[in-house]
C-alpha atoms as a PDB file:
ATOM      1  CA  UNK A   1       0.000   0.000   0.000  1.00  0.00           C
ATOM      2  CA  UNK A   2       2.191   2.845  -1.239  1.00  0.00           C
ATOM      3  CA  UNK A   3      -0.186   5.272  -2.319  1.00  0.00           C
ATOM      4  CA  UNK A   4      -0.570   7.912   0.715  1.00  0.00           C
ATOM      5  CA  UNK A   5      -4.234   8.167   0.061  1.00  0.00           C
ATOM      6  CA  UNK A   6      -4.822   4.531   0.123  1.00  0.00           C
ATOM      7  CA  UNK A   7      -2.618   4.498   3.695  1.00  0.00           C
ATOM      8  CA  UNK A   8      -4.897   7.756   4.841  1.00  0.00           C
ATOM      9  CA  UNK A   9      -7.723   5.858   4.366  1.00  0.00           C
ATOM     10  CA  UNK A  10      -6.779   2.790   5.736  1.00  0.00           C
ATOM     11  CA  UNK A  11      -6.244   4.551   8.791  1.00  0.00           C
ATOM     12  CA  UNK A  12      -9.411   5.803   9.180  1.00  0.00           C
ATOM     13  CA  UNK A  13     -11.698   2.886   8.303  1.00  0.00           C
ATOM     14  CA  UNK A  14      -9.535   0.109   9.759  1.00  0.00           C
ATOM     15  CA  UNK A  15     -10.659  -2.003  12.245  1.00  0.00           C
ATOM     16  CA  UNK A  16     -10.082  -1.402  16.175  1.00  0.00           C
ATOM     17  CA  UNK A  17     -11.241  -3.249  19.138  1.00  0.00           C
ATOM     18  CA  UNK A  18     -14.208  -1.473  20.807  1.00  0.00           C
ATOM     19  CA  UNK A  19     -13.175   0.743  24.501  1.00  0.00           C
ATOM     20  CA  UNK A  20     -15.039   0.719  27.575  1.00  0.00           C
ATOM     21  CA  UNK A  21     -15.012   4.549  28.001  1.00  0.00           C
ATOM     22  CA  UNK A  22     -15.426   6.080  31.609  1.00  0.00           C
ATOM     23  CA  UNK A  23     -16.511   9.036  31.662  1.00  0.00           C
ATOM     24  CA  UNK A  24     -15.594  12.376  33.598  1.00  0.00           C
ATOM     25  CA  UNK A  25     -16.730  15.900  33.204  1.00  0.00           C
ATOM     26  CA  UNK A  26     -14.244  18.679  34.370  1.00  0.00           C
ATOM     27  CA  UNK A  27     -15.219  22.083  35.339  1.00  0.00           C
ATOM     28  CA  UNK A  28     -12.844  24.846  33.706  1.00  0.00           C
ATOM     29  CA  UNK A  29     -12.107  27.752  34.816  1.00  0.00           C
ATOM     30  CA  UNK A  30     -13.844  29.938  32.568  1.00  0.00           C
ATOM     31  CA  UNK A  31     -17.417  28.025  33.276  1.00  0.00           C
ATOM     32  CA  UNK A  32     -17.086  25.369  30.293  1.00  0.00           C
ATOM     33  CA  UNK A  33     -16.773  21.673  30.453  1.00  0.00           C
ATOM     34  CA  UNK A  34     -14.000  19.385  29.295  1.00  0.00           C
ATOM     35  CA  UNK A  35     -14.636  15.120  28.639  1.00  0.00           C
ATOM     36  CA  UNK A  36     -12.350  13.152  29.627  1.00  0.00           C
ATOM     37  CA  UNK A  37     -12.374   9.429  28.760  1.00  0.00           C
ATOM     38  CA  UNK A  38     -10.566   7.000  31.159  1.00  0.00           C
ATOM     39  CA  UNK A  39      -9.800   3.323  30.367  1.00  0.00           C
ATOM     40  CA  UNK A  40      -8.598   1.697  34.181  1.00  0.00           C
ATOM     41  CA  UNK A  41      -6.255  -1.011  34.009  1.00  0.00           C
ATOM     42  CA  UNK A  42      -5.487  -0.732  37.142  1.00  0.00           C
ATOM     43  CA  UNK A  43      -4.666   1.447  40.171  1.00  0.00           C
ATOM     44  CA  UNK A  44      -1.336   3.731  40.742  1.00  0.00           C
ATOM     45  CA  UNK A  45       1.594   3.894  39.929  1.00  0.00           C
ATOM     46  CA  UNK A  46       0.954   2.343  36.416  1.00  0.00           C
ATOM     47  CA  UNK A  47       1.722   4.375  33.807  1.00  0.00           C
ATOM     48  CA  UNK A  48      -1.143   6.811  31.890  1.00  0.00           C
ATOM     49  CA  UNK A  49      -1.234   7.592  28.265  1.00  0.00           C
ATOM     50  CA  UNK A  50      -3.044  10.920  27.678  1.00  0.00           C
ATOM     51  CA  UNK A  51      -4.289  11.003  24.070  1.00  0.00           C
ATOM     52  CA  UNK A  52      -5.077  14.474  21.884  1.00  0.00           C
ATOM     53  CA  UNK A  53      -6.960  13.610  18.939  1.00  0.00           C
ATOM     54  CA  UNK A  54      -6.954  15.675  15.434  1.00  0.00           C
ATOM     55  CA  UNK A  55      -9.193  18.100  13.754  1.00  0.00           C
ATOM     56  CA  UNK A  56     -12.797  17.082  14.515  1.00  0.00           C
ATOM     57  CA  UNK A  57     -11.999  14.582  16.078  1.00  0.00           C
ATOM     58  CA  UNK A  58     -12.453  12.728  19.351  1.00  0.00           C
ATOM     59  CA  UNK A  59     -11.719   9.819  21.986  1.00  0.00           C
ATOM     60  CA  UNK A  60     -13.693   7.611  19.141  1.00  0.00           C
ATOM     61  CA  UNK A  61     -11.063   8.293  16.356  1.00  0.00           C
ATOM     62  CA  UNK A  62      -9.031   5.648  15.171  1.00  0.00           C
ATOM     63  CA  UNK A  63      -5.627   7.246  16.194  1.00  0.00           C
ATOM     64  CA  UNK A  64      -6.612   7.897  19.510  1.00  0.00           C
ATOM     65  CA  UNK A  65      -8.119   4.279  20.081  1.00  0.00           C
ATOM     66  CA  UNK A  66      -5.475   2.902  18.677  1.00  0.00           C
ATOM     67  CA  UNK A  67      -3.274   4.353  21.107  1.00  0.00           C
ATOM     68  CA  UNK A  68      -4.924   4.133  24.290  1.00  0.00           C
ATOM     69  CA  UNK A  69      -5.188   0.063  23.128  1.00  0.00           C
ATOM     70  CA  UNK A  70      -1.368  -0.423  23.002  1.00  0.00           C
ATOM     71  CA  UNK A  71      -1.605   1.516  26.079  1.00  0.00           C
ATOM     72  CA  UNK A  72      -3.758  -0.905  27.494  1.00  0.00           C
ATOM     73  CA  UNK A  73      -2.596  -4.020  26.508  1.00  0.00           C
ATOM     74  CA  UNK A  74       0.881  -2.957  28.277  1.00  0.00           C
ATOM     75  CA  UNK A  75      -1.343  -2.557  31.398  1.00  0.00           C
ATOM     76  CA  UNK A  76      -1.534   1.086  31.379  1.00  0.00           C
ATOM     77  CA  UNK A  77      -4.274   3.529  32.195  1.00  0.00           C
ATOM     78  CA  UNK A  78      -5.358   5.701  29.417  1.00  0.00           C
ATOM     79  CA  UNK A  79      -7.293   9.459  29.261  1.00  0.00           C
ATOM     80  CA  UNK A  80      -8.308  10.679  26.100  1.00  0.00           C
ATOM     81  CA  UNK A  81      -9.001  14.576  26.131  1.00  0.00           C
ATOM     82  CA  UNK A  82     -12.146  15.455  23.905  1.00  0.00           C
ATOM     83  CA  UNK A  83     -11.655  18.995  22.775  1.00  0.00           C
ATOM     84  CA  UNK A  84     -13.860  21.944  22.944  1.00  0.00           C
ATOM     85  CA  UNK A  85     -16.998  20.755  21.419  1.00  0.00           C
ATOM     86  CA  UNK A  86     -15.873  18.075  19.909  1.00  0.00           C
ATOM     87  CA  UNK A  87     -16.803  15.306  22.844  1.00  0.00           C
ATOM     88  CA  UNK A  88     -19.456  12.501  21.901  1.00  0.00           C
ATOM     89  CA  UNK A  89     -22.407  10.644  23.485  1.00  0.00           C
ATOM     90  CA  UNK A  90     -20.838   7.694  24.698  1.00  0.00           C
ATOM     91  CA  UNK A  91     -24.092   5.992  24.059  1.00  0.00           C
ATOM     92  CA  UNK A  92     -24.066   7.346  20.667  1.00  0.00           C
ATOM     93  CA  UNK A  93     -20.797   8.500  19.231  1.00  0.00           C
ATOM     94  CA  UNK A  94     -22.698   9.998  16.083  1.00  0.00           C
ATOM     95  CA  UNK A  95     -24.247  13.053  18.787  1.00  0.00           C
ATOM     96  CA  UNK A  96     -21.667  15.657  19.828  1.00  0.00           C
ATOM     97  CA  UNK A  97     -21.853  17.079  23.258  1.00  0.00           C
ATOM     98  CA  UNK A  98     -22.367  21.529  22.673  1.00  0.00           C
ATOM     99  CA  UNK A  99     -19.961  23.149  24.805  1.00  0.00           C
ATOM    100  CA  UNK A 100     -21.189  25.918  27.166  1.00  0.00           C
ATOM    101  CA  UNK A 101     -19.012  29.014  26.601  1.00  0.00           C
ATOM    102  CA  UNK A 102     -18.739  31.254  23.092  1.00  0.00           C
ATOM    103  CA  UNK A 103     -15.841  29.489  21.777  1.00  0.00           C
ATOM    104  CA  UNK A 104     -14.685  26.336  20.257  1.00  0.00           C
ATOM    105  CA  UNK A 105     -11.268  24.440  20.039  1.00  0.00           C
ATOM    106  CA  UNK A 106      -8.332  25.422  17.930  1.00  0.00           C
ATOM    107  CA  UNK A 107      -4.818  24.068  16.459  1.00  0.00           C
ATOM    108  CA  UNK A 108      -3.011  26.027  19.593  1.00  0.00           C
ATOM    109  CA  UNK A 109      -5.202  26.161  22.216  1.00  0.00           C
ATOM    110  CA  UNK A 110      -2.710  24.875  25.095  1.00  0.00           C
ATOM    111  CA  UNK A 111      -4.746  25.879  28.035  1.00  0.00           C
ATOM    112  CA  UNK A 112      -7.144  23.188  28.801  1.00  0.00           C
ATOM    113  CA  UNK A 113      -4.054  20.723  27.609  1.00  0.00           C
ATOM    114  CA  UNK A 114      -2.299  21.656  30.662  1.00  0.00           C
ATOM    115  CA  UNK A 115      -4.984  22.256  33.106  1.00  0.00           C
ATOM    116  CA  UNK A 116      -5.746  18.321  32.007  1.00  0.00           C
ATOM    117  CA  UNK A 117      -2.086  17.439  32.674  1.00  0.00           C
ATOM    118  CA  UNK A 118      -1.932  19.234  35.997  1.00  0.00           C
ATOM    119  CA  UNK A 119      -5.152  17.508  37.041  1.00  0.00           C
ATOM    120  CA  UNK A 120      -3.829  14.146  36.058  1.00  0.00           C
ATOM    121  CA  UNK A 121      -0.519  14.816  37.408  1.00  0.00           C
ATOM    122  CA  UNK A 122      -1.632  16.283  41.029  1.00  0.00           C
ATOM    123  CA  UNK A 123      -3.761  13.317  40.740  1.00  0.00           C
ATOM    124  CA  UNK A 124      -1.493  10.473  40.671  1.00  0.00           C
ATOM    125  CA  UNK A 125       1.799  11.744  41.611  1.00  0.00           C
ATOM    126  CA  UNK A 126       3.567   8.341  41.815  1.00  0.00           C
ATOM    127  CA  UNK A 127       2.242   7.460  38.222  1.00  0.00           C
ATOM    128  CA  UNK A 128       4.251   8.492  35.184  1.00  0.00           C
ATOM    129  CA  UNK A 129       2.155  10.691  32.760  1.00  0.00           C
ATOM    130  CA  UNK A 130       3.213  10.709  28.931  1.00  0.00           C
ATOM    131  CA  UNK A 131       0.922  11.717  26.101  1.00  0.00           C
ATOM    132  CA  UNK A 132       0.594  11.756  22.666  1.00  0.00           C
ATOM    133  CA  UNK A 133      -1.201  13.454  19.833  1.00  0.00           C
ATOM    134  CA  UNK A 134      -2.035  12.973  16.390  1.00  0.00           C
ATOM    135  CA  UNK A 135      -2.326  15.710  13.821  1.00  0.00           C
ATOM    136  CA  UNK A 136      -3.741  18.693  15.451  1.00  0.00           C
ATOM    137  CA  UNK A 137      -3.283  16.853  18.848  1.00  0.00           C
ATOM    138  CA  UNK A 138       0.172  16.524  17.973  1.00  0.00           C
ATOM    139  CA  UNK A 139       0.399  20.205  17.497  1.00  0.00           C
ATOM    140  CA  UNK A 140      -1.291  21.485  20.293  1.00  0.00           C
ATOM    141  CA  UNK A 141       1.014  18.601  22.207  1.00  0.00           C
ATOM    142  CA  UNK A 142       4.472  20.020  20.941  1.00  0.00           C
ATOM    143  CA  UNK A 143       3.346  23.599  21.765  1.00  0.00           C
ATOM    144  CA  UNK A 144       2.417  22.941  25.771  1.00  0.00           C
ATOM    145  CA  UNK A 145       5.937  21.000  25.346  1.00  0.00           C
ATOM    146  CA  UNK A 146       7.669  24.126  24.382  1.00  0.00           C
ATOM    147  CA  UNK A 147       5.740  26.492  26.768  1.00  0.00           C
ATOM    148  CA  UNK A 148       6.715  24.592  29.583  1.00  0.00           C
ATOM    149  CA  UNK A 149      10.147  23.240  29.481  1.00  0.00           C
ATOM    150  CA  UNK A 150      10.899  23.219  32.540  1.00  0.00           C
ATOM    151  CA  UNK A 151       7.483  21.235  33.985  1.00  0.00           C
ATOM    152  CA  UNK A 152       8.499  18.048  35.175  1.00  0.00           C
ATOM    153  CA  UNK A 153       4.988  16.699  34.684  1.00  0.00           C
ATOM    154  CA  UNK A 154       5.128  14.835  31.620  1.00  0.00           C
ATOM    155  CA  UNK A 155       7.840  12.308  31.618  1.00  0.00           C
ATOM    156  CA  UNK A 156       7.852  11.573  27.640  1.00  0.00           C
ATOM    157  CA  UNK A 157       5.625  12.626  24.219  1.00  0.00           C
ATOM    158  CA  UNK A 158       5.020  11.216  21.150  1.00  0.00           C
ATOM    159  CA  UNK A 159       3.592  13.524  18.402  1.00  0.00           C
ATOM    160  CA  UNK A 160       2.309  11.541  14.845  1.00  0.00           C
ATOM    161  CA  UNK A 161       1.710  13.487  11.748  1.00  0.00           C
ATOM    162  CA  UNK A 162       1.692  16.986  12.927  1.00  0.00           C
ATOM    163  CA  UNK A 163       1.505  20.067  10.761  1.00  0.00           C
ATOM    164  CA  UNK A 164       4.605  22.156  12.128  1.00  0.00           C
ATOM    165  CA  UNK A 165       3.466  24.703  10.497  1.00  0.00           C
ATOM    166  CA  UNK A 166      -0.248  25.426   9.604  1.00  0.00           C
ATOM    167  CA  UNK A 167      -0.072  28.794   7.320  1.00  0.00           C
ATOM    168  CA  UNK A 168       2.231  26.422   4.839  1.00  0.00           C
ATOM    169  CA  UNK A 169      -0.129  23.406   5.538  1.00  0.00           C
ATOM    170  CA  UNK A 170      -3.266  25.181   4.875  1.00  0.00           C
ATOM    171  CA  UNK A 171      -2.128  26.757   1.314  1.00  0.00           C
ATOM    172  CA  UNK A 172      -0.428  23.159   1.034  1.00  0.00           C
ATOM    173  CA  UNK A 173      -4.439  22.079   1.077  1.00  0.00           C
ATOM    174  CA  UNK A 174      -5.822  24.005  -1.209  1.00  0.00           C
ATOM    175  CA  UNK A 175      -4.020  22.088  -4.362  1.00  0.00           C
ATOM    176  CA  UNK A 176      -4.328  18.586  -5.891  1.00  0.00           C
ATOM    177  CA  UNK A 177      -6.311  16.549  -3.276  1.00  0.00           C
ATOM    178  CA  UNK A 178      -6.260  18.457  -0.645  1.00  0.00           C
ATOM    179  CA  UNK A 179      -9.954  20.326  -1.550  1.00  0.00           C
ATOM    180  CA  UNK A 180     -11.028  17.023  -1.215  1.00  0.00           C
ATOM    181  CA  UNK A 181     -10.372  16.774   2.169  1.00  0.00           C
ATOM    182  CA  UNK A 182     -10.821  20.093   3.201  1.00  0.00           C
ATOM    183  CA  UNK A 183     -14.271  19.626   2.112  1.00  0.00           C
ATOM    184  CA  UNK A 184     -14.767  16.899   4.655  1.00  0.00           C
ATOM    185  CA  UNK A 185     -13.730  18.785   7.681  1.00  0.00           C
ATOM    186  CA  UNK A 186     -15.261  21.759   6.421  1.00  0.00           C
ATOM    187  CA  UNK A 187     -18.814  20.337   6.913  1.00  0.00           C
ATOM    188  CA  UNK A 188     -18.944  19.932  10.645  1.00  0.00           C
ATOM    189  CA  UNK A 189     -16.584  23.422  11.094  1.00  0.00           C
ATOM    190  CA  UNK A 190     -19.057  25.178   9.394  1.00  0.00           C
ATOM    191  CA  UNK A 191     -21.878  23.685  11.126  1.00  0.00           C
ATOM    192  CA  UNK A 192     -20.326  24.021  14.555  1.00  0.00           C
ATOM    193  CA  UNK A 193     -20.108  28.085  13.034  1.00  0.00           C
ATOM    194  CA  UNK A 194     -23.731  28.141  12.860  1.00  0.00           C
ATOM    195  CA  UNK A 195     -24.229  26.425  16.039  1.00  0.00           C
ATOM    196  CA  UNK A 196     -21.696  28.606  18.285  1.00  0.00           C
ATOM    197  CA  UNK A 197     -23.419  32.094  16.631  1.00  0.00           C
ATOM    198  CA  UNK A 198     -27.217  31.209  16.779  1.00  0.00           C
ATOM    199  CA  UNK A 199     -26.131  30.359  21.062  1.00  0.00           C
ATOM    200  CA  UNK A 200     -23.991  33.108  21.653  1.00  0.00           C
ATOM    201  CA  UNK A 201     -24.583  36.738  20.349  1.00  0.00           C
ATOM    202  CA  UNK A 202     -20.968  37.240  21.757  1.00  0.00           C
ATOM    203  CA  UNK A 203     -20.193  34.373  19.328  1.00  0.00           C
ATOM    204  CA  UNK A 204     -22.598  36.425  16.643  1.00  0.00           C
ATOM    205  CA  UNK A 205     -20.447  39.598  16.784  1.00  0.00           C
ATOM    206  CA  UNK A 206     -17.077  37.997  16.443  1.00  0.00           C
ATOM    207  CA  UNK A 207     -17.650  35.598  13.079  1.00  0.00           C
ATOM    208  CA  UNK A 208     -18.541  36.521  10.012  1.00  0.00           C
ATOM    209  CA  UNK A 209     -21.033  34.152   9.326  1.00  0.00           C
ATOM    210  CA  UNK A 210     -21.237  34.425   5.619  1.00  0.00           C
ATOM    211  CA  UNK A 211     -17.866  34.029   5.014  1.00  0.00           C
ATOM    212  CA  UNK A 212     -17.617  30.938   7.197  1.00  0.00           C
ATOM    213  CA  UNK A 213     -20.940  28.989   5.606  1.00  0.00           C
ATOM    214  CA  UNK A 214     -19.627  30.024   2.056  1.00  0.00           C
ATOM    215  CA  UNK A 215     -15.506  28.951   3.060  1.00  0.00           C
ATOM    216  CA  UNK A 216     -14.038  26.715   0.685  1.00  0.00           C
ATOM    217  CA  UNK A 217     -10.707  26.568   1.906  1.00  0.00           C
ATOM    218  CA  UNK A 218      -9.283  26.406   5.542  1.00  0.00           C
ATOM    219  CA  UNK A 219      -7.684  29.725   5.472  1.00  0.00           C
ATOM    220  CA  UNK A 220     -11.174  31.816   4.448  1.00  0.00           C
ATOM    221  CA  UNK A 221     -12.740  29.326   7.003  1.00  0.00           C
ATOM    222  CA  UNK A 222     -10.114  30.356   9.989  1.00  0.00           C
ATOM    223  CA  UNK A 223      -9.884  34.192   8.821  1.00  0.00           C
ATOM    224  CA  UNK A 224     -13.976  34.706   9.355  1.00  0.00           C
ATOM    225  CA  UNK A 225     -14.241  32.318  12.381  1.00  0.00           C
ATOM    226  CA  UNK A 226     -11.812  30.533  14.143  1.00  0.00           C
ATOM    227  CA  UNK A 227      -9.728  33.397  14.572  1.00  0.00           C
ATOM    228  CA  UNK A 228     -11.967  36.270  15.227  1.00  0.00           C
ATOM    229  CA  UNK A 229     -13.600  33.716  17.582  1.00  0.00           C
ATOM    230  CA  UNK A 230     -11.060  33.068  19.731  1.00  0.00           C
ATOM    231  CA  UNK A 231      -8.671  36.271  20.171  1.00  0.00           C
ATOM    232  CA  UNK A 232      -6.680  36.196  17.043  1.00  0.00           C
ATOM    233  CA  UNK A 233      -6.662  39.241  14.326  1.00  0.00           C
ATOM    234  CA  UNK A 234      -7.425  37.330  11.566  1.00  0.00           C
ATOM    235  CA  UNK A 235      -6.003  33.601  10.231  1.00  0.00           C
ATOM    236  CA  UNK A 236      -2.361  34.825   9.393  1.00  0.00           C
ATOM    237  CA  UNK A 237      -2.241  36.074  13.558  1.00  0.00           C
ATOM    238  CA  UNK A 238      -3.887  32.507  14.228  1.00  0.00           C
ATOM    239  CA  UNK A 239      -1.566  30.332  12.330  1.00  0.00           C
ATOM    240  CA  UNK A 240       1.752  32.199  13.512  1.00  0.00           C
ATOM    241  CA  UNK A 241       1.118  31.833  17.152  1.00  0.00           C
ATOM    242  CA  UNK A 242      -0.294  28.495  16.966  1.00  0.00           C
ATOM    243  CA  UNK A 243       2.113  26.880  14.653  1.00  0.00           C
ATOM    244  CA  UNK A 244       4.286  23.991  16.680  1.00  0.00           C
ATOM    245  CA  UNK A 245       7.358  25.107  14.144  1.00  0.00           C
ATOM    246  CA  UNK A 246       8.790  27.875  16.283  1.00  0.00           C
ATOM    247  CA  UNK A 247       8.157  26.082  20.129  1.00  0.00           C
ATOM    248  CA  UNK A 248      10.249  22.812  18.691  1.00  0.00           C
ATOM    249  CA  UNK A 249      13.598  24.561  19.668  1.00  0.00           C
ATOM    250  CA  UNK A 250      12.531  24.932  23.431  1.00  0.00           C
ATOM    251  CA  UNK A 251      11.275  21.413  23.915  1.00  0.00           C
ATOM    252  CA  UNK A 252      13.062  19.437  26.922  1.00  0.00           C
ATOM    253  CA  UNK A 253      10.715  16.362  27.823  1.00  0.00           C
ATOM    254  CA  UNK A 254      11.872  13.791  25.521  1.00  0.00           C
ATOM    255  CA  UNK A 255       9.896  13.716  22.680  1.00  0.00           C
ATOM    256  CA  UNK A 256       9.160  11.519  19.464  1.00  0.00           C
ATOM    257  CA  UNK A 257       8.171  13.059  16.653  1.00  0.00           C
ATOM    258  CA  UNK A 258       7.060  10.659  13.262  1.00  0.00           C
ATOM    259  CA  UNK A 259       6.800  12.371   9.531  1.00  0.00           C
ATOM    260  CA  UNK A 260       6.068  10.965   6.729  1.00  0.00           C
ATOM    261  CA  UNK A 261       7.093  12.950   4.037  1.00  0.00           C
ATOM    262  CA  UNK A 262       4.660  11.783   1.809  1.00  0.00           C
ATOM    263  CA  UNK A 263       1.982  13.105   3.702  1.00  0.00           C
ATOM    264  CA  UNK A 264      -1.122  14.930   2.105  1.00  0.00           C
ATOM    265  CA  UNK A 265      -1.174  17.437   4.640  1.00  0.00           C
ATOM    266  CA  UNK A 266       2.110  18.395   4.918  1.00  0.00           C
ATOM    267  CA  UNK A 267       4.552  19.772   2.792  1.00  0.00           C
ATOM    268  CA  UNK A 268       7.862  18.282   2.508  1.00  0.00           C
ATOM    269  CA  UNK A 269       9.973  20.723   3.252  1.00  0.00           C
ATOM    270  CA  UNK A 270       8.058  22.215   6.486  1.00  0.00           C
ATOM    271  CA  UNK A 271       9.212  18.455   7.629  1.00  0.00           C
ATOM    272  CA  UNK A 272      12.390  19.048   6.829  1.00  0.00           C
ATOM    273  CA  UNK A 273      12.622  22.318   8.333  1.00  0.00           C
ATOM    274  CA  UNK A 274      10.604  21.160  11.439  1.00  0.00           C
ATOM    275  CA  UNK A 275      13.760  18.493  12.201  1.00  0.00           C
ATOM    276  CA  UNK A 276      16.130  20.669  11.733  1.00  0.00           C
ATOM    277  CA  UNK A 277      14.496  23.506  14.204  1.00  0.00           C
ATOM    278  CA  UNK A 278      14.009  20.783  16.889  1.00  0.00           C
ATOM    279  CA  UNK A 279      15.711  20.226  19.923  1.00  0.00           C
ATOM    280  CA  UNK A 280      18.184  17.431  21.263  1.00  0.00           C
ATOM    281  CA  UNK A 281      15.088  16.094  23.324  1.00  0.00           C
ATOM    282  CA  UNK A 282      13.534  15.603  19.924  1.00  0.00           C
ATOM    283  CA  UNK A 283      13.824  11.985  18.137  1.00  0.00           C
ATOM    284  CA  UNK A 284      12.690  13.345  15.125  1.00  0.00           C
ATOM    285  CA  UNK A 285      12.148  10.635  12.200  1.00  0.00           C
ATOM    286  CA  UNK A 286      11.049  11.605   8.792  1.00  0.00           C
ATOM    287  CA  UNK A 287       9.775   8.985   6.822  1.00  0.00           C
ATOM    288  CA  UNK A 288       9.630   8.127   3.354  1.00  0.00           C
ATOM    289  CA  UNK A 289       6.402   6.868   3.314  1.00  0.00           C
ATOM    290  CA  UNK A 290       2.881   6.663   5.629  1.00  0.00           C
ATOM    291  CA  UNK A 291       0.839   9.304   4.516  1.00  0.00           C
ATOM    292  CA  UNK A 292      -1.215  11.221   7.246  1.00  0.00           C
ATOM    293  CA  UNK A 293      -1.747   8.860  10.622  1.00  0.00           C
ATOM    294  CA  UNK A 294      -1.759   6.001   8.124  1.00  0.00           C
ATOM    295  CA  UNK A 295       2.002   4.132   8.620  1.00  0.00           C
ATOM    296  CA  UNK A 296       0.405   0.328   7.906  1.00  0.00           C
ATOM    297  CA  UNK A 297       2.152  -2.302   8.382  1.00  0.00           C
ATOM    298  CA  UNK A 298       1.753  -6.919   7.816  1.00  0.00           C
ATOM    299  CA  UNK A 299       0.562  -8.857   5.685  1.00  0.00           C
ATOM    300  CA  UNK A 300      -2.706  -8.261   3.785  1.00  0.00           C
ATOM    301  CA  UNK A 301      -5.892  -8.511   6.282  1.00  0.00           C
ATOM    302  CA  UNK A 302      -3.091  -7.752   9.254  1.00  0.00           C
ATOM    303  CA  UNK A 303      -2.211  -4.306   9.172  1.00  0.00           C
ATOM    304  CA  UNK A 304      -1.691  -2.315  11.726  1.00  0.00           C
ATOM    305  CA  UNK A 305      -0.693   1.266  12.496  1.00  0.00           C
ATOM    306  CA  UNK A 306       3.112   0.850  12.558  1.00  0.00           C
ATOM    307  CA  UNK A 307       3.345   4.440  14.091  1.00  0.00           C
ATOM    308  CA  UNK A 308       0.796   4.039  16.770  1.00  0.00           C
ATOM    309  CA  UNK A 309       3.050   0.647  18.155  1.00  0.00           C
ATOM    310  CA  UNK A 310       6.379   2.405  17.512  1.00  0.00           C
ATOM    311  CA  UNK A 311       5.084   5.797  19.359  1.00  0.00           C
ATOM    312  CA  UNK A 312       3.963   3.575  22.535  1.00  0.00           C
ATOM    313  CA  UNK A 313       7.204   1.179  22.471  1.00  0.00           C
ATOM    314  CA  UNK A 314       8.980   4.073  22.397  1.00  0.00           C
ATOM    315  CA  UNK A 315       7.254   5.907  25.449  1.00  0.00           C
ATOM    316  CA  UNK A 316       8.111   2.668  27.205  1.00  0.00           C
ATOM    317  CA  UNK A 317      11.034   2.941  27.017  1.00  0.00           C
ATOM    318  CA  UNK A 318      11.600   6.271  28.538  1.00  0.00           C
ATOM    319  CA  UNK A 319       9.760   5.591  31.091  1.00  0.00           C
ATOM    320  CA  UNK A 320      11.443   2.087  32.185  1.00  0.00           C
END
């Protein structure tokens, strides 16, 4: 399976054991809610796996179950963190949860991250703590890294597939296939748009609805509502202070970081430019070939997410 979009799809329609989710709601401080979904394998000190899923995504995507059941099956306990409106009914995973406050989730948004690790951390002090993200989670995941270099509460991280830098990635989208699957995501953004505004006036004031229904690309999308929405003066302002690319430098947790550079979201050479920015505490790997969170690997009717088992060994290791 060479072809990156046949790997990009296998990744997201492969088969994955189902997860006994537990549930728990946390308060933040700004009056919202945050779902976290716990898998117990046991009590302290075992090791926990947090897990940041991608763009619209949740504790249901394939990455992040296919994480937290490596994590698992090494006896682990496991937390995935639903973003900002992007939580499910655990009874039905097709029903998204509404968030309470005007605002969403976005590609930098490191504060609930670390609120989540300090909870888990102050929680089980004995227990090592590493995460990992995929895509957008990895993003958000390598930004908190370099934020907080000095924290000594995550012990090791393992980012798959991130966009480094999301100005280049976005314009990287708008050629060959990547309308395609902009188009995809597009549909519950905008939708979420509507939602957010109709609830909120404060919500009304800041997008410019029009702009976001009609979007066709991510950067029109951002520039009339994820970026007005939360703080930012427009999509350029968004993408240069949320962009992993320049916090890679700073990172001191050790850190894996896997790239294929055949991946449909990313161009090449903000790979290549991410590895050479990043830090000594950075196993960075470019690959030649896995696509976006794709990375298959075995025999026909055997695959399996060769990044998801090599992020997860690797972790392991770190930890002892």
């Amino acid at each position: 399976m060479r072809n990156p979009h046949l790997q990009l799809a296998w990744g997201l329609v492969r088969p994955l054991g189902r997860i006994a989710y537990r549930r728990e709601i946390v308060e933040t401080e700004d009056g919202d809610v945050l779902a976290l979904d716990h898998v117990d394998s046991g009590p302290p000190p075992r090791p926990r796996l947090l897990v940041l899923h991608g763009l619209e995504g949740s504790s249901f995507s394939p990455t992040t179950r296919g994480l937290i059941l490596r994590a698992v099956r090494r006896g682990w306990n496991a937390t995935a963190l639903n973003f900002r409106s992007c939580a499910r009914d655990l009874r039905r995973p097709r029903r998204r949860i509404d968030n309470r406050r005007a605002r969403l989730y976005h590609s930098g948004d490191t504060g609930d991250v670390g609120a989540v690790i300090s909870l888990l951390s102050d929680r089980e002090p004995g227990a090592p703590l590493v995460a990992a993200g995929g895509s957008i989670g990895g993003n958000v995941l390598l930004k908190w890294l370099g934020e907080n270099p000095s924290s000594p509460r995550i012990a090791a991280a393992a980012a798959l597939s991130t966009p480094y830098d999301l100005l280049a990635c976005a314009r990287h989208l708008e050629s060959g296939f990547g309308p395609l699957y902009t188009a995809f995501f597009l549909r519950s953004l905008r939708a979420k748009a509507v939602s957010v505004s109709r609830r909120f006036p404060e919500a009304a004031r800041r997008i410019d609805l029009r702009r976001a229904v009609g979007a066709k690309t991510f950067f029109d999308f951002d520039d009339a509502a994820t970026a007005p929405l939360h703080g930012f003066e427009g999509a350029v302002d968004y993408y240069g202070r949320s962009s992993s690319l320049a916090y890679l430098p700073a990172i001191a947790a050790p850190t894996l970081c896997l790239t294929a550079s055949d991946d449909p979201f990313l161009p090449a050479e903000v790979a290549r430019e991410a590895g050479t920015r990043a830090s000594r505490a950075v196993d960075f790997r470019l690959l030649a070939s896995g696509s976006h969170l794709g990375f298959p690997q075995g025999a026909p009717g055997r695959l399996e997410s060769w990044a998801e088992e090599t992020a997860v060994s690797w972790l392991e290791k770190r930890i002892g």
